[in-house]
C-alpha atoms as a PDB file:
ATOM      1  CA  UNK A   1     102.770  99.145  87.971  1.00  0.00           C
ATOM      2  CA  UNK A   2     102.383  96.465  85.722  1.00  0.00           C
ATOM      3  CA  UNK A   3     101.894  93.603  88.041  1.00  0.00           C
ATOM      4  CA  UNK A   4      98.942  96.217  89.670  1.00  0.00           C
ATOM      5  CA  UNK A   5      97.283  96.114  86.102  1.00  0.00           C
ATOM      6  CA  UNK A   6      97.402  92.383  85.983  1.00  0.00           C
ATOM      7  CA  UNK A   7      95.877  91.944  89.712  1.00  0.00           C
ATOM      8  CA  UNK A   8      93.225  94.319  89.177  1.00  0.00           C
ATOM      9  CA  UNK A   9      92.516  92.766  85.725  1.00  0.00           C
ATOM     10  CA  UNK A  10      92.655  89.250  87.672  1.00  0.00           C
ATOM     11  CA  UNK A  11      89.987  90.862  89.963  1.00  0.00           C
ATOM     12  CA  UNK A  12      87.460  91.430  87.402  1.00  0.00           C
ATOM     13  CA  UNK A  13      87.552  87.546  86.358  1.00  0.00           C
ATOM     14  CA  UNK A  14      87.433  86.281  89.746  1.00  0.00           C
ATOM     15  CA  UNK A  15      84.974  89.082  91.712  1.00  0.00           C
ATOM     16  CA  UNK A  16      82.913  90.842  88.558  1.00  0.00           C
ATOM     17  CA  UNK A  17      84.573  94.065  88.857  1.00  0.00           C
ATOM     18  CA  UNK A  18      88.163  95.749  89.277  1.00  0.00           C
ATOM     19  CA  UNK A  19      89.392  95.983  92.943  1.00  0.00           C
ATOM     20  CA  UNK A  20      92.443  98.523  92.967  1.00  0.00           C
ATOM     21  CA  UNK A  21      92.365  98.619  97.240  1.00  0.00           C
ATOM     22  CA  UNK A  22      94.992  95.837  98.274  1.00  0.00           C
ATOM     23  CA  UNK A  23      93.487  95.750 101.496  1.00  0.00           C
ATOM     24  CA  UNK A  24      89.814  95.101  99.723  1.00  0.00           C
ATOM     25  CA  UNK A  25      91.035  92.555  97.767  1.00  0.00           C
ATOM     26  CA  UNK A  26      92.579  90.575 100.229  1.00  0.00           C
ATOM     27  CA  UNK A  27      89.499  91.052 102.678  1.00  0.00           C
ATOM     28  CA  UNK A  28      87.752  89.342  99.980  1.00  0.00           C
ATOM     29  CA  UNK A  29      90.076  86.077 100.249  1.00  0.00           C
ATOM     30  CA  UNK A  30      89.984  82.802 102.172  1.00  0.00           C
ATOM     31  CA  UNK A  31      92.856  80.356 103.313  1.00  0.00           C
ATOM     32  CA  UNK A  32      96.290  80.791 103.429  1.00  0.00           C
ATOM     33  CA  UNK A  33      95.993  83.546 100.515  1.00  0.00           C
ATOM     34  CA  UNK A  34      94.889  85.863 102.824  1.00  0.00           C
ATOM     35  CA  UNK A  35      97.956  85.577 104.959  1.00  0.00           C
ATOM     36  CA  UNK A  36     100.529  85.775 101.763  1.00  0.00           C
ATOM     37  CA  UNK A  37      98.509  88.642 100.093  1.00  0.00           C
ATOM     38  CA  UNK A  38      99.062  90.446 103.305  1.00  0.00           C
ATOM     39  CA  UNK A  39     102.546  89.849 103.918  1.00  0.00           C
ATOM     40  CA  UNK A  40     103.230  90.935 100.488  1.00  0.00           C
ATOM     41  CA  UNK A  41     101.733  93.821 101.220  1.00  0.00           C
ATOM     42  CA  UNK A  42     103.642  94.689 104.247  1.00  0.00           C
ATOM     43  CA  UNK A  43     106.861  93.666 102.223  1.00  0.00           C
ATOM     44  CA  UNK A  44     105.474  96.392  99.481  1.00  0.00           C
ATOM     45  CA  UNK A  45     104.866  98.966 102.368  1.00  0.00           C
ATOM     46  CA  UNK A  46     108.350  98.513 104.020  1.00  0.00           C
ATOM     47  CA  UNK A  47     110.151  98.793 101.019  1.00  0.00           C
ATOM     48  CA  UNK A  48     108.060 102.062  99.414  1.00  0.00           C
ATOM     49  CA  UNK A  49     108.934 104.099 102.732  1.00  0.00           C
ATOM     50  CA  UNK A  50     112.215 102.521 103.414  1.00  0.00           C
ATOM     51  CA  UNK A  51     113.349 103.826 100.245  1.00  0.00           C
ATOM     52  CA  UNK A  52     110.970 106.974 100.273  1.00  0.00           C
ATOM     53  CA  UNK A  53     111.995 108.294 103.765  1.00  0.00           C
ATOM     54  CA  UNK A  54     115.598 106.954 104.435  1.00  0.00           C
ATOM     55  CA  UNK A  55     117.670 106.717 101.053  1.00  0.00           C
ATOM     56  CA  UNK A  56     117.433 110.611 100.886  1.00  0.00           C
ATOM     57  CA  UNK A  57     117.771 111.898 104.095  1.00  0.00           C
ATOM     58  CA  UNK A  58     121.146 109.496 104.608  1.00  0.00           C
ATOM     59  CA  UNK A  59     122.576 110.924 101.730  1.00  0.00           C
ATOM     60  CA  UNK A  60     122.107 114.019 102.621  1.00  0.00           C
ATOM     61  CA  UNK A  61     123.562 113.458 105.937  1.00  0.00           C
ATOM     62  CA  UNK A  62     126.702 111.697 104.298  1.00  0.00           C
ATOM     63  CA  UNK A  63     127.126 114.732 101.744  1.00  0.00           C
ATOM     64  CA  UNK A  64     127.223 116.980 105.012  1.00  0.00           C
ATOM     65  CA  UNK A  65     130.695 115.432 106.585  1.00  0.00           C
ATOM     66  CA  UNK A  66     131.898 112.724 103.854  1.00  0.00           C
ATOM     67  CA  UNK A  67     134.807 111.654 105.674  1.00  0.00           C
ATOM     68  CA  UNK A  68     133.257 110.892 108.803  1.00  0.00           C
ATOM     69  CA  UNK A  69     129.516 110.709 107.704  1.00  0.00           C
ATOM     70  CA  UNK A  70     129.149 107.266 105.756  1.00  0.00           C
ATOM     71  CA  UNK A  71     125.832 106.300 104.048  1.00  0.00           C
ATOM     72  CA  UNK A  72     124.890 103.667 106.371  1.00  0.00           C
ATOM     73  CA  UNK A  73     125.867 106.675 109.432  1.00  0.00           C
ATOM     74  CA  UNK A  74     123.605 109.003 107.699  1.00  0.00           C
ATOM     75  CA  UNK A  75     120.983 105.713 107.619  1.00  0.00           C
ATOM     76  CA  UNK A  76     121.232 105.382 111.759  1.00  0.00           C
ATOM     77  CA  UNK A  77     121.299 109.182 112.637  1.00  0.00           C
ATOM     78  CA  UNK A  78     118.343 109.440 110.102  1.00  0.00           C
ATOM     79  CA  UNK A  79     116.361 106.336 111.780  1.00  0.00           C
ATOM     80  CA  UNK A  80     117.436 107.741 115.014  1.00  0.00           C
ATOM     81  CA  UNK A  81     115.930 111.272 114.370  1.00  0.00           C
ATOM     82  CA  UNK A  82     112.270 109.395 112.919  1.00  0.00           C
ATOM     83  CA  UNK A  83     112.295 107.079 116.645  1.00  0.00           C
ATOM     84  CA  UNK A  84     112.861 110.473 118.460  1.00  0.00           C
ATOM     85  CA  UNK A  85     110.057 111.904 116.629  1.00  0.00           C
ATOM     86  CA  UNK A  86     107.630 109.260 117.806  1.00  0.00           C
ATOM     87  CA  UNK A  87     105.100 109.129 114.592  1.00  0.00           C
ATOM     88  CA  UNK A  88     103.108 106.505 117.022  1.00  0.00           C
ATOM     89  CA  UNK A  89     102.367 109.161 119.269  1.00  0.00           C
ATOM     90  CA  UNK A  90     101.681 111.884 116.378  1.00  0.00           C
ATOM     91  CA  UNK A  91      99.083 109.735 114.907  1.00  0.00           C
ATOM     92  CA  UNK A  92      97.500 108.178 118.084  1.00  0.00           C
ATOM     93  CA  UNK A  93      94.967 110.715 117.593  1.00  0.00           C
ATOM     94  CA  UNK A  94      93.518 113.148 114.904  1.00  0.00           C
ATOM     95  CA  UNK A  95      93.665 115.734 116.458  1.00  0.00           C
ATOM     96  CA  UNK A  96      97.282 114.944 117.782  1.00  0.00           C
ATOM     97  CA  UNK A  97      98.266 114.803 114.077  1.00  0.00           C
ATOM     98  CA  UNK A  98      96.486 118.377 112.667  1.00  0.00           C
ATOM     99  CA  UNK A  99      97.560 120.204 115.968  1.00  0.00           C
ATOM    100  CA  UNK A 100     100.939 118.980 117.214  1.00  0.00           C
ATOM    101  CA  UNK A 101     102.641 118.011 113.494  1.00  0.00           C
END
């Protein structure tokens, strides 16, 4: 949260006004800073979900069968389960996502 603040503060030197959208603000860059802002991002992205939709579900797995359900077996069967799924295919389309989810 804190390095947000200073990057949006950062913004309003550089551009005249606050730019909170990540993606804005790096559509605004040239160079090379373009490519490092958005791997950052992607880096930021992986590691929000990774630890918003995995940690818990592999725990929960693990607490089901302890001696034979590890945490990193609860991490495969969960990743297993979410490439099964196919979220590609459930948001291909709006109307995929509203009607089949």
């Amino acid at each position: 949260a804190l390095l947000a603040v200073i990057v949006t503060s950062a913004t309003v030197v550089l551009y005249g006004k606050a730019i909170w959208d990540p993606v804005d603000l790096a559509s605004r860059m040239t160079g090379a800073a373009v490519l490092v802002a958005l791997i950052i991002l992607l880096i930021d992205t992986v590691s929000v979900n990774l630890a918003a939709n995995l940690v818990g579900p592999a725990y929960d797995f693990s607490a089901l069968n302890p001696e034979k359900i590890s945490y990193k077996t609860g991490g495969y069967i969960t990743a297993g389960i979410a490439l099964v799924m196919m979220p590609w295919k459930i948001l291909e389309t709006t109307q995929g996502y509203i009607f089949t989810w």
